[in-house]
Every structure is written in structure tokens, then in C-alpha cells.
PDB file of N, CA and C in Angstrom:
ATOM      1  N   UNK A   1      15.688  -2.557 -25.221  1.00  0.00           N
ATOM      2  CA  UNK A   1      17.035  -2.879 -25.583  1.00  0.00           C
ATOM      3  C   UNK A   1      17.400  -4.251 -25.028  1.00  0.00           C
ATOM      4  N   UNK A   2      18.289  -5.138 -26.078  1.00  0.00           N
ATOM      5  CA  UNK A   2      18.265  -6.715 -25.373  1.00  0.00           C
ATOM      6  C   UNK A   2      19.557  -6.687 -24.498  1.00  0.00           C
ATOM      7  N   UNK A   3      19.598  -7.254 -23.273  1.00  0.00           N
ATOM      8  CA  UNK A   3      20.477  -7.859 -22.114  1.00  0.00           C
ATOM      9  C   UNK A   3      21.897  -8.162 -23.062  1.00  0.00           C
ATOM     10  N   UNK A   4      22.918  -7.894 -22.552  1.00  0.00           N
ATOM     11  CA  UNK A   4      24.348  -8.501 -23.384  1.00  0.00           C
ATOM     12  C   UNK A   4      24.664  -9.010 -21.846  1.00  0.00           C
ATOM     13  N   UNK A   5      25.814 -10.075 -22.750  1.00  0.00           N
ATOM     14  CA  UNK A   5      26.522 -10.788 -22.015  1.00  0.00           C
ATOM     15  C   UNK A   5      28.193 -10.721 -22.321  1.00  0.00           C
ATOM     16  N   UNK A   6      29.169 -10.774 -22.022  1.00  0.00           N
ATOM     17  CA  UNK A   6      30.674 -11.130 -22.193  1.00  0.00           C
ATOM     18  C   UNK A   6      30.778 -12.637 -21.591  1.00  0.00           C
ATOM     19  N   UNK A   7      31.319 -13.542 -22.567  1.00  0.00           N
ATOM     20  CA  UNK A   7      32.178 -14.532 -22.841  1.00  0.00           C
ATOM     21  C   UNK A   7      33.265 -14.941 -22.849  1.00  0.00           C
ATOM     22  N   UNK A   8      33.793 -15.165 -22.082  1.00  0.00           N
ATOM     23  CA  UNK A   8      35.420 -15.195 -22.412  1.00  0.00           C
ATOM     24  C   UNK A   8      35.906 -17.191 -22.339  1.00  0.00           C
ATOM     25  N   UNK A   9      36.475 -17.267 -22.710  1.00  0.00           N
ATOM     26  CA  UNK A   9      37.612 -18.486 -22.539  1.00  0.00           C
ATOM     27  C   UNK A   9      38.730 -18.255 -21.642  1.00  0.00           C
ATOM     28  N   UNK A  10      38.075 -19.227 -20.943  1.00  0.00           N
ATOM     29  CA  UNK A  10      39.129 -19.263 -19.189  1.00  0.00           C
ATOM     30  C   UNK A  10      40.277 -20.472 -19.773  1.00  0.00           C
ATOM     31  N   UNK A  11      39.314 -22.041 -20.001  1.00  0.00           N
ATOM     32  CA  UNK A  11      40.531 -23.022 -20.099  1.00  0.00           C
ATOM     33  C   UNK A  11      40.258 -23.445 -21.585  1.00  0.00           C
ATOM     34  N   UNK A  12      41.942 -24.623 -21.859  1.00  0.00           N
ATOM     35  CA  UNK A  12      41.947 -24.763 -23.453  1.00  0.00           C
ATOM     36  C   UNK A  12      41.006 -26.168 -23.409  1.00  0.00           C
ATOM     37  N   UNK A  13      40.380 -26.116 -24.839  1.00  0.00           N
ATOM     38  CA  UNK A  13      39.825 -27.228 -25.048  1.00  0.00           C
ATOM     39  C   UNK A  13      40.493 -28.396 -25.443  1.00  0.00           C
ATOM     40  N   UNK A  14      41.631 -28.556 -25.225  1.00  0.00           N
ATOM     41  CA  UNK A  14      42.392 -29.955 -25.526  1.00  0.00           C
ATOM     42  C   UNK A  14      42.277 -30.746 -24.685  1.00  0.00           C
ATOM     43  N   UNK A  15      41.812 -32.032 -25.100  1.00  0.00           N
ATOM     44  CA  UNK A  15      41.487 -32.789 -24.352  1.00  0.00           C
ATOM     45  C   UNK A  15      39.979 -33.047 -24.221  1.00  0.00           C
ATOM     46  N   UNK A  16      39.368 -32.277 -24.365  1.00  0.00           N
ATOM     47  CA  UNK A  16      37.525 -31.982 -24.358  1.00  0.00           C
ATOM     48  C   UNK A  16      37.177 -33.027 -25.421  1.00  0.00           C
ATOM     49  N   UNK A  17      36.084 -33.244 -25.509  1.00  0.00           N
ATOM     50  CA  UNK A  17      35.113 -33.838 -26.475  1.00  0.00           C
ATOM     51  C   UNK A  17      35.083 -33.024 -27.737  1.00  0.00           C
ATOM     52  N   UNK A  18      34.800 -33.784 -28.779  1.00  0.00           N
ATOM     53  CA  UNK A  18      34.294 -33.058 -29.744  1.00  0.00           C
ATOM     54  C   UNK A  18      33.067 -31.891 -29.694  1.00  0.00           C
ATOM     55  N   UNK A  19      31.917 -32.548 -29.265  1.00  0.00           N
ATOM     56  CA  UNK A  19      30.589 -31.894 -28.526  1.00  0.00           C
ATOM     57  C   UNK A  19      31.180 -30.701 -28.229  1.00  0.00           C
ATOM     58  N   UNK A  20      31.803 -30.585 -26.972  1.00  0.00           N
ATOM     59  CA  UNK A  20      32.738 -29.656 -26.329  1.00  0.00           C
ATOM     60  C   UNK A  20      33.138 -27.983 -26.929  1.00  0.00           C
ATOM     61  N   UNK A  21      34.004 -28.569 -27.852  1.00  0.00           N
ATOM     62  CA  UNK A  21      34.900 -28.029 -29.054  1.00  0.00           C
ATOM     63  C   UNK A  21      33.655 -27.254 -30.159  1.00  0.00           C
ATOM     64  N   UNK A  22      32.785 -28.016 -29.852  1.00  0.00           N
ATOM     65  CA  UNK A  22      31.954 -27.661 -31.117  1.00  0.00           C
ATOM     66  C   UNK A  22      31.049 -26.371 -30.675  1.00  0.00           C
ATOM     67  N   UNK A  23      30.459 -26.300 -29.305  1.00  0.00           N
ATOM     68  CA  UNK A  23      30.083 -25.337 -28.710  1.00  0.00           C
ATOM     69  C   UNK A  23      30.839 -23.992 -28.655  1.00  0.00           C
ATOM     70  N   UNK A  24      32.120 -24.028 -28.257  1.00  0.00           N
ATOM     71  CA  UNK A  24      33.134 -23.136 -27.659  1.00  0.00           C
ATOM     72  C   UNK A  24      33.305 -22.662 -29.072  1.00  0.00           C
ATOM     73  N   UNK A  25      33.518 -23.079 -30.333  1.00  0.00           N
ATOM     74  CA  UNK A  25      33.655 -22.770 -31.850  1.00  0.00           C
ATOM     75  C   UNK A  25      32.601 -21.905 -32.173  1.00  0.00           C
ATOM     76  N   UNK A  26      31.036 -22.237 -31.611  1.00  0.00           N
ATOM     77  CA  UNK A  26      29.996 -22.040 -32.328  1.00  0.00           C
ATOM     78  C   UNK A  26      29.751 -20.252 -31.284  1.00  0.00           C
ATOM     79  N   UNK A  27      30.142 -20.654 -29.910  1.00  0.00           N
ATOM     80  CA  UNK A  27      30.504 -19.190 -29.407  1.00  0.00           C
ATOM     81  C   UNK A  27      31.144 -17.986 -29.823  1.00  0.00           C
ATOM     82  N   UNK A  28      31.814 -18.211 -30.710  1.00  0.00           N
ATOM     83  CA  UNK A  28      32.782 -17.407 -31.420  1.00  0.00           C
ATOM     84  C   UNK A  28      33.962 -17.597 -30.746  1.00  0.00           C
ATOM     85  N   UNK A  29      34.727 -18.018 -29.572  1.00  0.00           N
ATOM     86  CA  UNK A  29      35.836 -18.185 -29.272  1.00  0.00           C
ATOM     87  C   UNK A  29      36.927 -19.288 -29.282  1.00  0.00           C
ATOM     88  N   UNK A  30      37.669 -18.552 -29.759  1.00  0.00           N
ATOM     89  CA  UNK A  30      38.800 -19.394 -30.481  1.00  0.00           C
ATOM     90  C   UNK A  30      40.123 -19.864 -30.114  1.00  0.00           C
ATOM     91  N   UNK A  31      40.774 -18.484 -28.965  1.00  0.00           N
ATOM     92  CA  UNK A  31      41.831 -18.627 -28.348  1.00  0.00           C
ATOM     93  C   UNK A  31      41.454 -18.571 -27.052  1.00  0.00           C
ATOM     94  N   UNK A  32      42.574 -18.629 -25.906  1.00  0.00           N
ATOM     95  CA  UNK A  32      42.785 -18.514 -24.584  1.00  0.00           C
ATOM     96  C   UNK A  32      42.341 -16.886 -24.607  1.00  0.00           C
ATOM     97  N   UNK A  33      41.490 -16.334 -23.197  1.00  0.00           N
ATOM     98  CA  UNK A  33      41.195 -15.247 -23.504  1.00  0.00           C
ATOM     99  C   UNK A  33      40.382 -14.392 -24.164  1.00  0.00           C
ATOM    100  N   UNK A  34      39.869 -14.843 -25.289  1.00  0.00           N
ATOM    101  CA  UNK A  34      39.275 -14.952 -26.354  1.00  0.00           C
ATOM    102  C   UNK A  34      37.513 -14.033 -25.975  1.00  0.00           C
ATOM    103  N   UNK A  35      37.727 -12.929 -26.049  1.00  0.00           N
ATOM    104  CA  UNK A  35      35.857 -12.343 -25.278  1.00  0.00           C
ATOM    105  C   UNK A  35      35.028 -12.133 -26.426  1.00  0.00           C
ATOM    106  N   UNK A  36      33.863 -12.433 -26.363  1.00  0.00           N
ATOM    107  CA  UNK A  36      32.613 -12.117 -27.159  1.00  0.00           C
ATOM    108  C   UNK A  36      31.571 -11.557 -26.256  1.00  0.00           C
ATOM    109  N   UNK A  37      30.624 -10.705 -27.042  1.00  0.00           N
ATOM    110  CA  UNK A  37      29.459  -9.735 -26.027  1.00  0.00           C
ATOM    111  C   UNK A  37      28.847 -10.297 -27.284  1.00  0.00           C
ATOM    112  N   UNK A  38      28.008 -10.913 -26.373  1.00  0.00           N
ATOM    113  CA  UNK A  38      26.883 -11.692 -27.327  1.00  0.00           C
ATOM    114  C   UNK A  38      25.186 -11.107 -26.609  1.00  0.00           C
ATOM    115  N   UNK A  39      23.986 -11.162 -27.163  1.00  0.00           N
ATOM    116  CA  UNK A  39      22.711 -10.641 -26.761  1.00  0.00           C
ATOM    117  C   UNK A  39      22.641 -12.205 -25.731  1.00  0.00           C
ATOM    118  N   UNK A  40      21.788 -11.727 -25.090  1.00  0.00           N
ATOM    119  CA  UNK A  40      21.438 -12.539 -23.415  1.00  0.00           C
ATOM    120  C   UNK A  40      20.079 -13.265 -24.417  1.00  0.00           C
ATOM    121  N   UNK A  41      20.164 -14.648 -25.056  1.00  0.00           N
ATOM    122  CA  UNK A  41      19.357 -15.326 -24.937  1.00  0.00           C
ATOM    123  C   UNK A  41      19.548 -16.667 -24.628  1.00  0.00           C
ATOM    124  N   UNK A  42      18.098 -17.232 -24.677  1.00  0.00           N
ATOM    125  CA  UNK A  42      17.925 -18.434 -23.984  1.00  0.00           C
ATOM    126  C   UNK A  42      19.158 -19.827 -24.770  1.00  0.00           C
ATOM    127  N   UNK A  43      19.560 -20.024 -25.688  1.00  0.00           N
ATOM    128  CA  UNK A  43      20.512 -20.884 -26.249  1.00  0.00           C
ATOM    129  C   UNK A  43      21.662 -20.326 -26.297  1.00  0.00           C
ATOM    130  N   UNK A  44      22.075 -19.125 -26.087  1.00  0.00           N
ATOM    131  CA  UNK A  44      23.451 -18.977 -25.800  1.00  0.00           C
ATOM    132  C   UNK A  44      23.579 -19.259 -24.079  1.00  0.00           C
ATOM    133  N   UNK A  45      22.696 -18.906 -23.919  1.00  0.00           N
ATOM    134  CA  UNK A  45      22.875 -19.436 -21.701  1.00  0.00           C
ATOM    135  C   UNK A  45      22.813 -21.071 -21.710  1.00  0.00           C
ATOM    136  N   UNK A  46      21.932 -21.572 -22.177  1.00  0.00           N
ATOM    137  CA  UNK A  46      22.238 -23.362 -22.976  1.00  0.00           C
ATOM    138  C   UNK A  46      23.420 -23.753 -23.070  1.00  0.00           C
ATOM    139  N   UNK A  47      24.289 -23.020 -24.201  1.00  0.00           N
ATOM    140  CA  UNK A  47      25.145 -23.715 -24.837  1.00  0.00           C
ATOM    141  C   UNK A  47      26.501 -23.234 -23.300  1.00  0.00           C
ATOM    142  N   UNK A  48      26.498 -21.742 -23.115  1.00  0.00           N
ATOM    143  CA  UNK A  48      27.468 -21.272 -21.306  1.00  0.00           C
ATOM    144  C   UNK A  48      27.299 -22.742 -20.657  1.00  0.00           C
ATOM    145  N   UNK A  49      26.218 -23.110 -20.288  1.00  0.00           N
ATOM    146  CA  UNK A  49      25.649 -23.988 -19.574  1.00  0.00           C
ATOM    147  C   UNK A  49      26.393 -25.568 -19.434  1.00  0.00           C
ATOM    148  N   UNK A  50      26.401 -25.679 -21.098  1.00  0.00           N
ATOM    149  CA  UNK A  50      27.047 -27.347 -21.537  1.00  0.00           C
ATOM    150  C   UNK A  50      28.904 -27.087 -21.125  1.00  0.00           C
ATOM    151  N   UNK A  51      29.100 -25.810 -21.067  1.00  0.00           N
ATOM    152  CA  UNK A  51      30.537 -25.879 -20.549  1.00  0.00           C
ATOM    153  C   UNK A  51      31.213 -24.744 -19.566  1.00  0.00           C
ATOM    154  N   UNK A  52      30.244 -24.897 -18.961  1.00  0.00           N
ATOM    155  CA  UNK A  52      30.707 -23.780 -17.536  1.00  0.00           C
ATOM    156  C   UNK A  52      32.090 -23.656 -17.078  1.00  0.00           C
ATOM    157  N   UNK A  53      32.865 -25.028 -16.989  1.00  0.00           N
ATOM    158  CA  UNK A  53      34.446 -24.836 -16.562  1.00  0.00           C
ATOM    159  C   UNK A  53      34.737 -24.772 -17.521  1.00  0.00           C
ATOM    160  N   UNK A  54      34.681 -23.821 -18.579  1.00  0.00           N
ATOM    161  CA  UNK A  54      35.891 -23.948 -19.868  1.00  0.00           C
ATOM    162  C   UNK A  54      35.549 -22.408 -20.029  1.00  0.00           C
ATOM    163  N   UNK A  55      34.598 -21.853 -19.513  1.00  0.00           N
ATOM    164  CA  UNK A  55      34.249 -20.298 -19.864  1.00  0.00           C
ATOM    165  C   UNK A  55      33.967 -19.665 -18.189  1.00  0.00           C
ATOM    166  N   UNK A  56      33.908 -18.242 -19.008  1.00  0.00           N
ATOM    167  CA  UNK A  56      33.515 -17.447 -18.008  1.00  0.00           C
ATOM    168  C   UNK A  56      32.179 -16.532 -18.159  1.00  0.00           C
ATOM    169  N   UNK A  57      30.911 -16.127 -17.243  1.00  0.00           N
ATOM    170  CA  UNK A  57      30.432 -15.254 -17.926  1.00  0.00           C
ATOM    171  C   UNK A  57      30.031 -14.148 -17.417  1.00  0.00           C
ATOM    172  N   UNK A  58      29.783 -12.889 -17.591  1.00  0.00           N
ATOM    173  CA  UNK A  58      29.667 -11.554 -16.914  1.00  0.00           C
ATOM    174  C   UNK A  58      28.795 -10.423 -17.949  1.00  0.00           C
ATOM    175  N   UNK A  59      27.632 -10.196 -16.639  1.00  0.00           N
ATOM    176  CA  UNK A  59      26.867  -9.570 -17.655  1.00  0.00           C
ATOM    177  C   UNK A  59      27.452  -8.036 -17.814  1.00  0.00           C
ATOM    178  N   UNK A  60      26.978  -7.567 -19.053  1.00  0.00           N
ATOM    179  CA  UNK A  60      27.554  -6.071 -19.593  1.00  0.00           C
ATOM    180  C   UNK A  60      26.707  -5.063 -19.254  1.00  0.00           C
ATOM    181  N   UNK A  61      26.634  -4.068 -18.920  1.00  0.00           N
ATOM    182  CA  UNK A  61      26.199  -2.977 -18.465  1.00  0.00           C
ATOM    183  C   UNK A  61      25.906  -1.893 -19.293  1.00  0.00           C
ATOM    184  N   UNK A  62      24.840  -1.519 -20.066  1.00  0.00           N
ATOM    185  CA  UNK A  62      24.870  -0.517 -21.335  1.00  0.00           C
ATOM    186  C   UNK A  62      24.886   1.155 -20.656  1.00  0.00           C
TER     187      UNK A  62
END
């Protein structure tokens, strides 16, 4: 069974880069708050990675 993760959006992207914006979009989150449980792989921990202060992350427990 694959590893999950929760995602959330801590801060707003205004002000961020495009780059930025484009990640946090491609995460699925959209608003303040905003959680996704996404599977634990290597380019979604990448992309956590390119914006650590704008998210949060916590692994899920099946």
C-alpha cells in the first residue's frame, strides 16, 4: 500500500513568483487552508520542497 501525505496551505501566495503559484496550483491547493492527501512520491516531496514556507506537511496514517 503507497505512503500518503496531507498538504495543506499555511500562507497566501500573493506576492510569490509565478514559479511559486504554479507549484501550489499544480498541488491541488487553491485557498488558505486548502488540504490535499496526495500518495508519498518522489516529485510531490520536490515540488513540498520548492515551497516549504507557503505549506505544511504531515504524514497520514492508514
Amino acid at each position: 500500500m503507497a505512503k500518503k501525505i496531507q498538504i495543506q496551505l499555511t500562507r497566501s501566495v500573493i506576492g510569490c513568483p509565478q514559479w511559486m503559484r504554479t507549484i501550489v496550483r499544480t498541488l491541488g491547493l487553491r485557498k488558505l487552508q486548502d488540504k490535499r492527501v496526495l500518495n508519498d512520491h518522489g516529485s510531490i516531496r520536490g515540488m513540498v520542497n520548492k515551497v516549504p514556507h507557503l505549506v505544511s506537511l504531515t504524514e497520514v496514517k492508514e
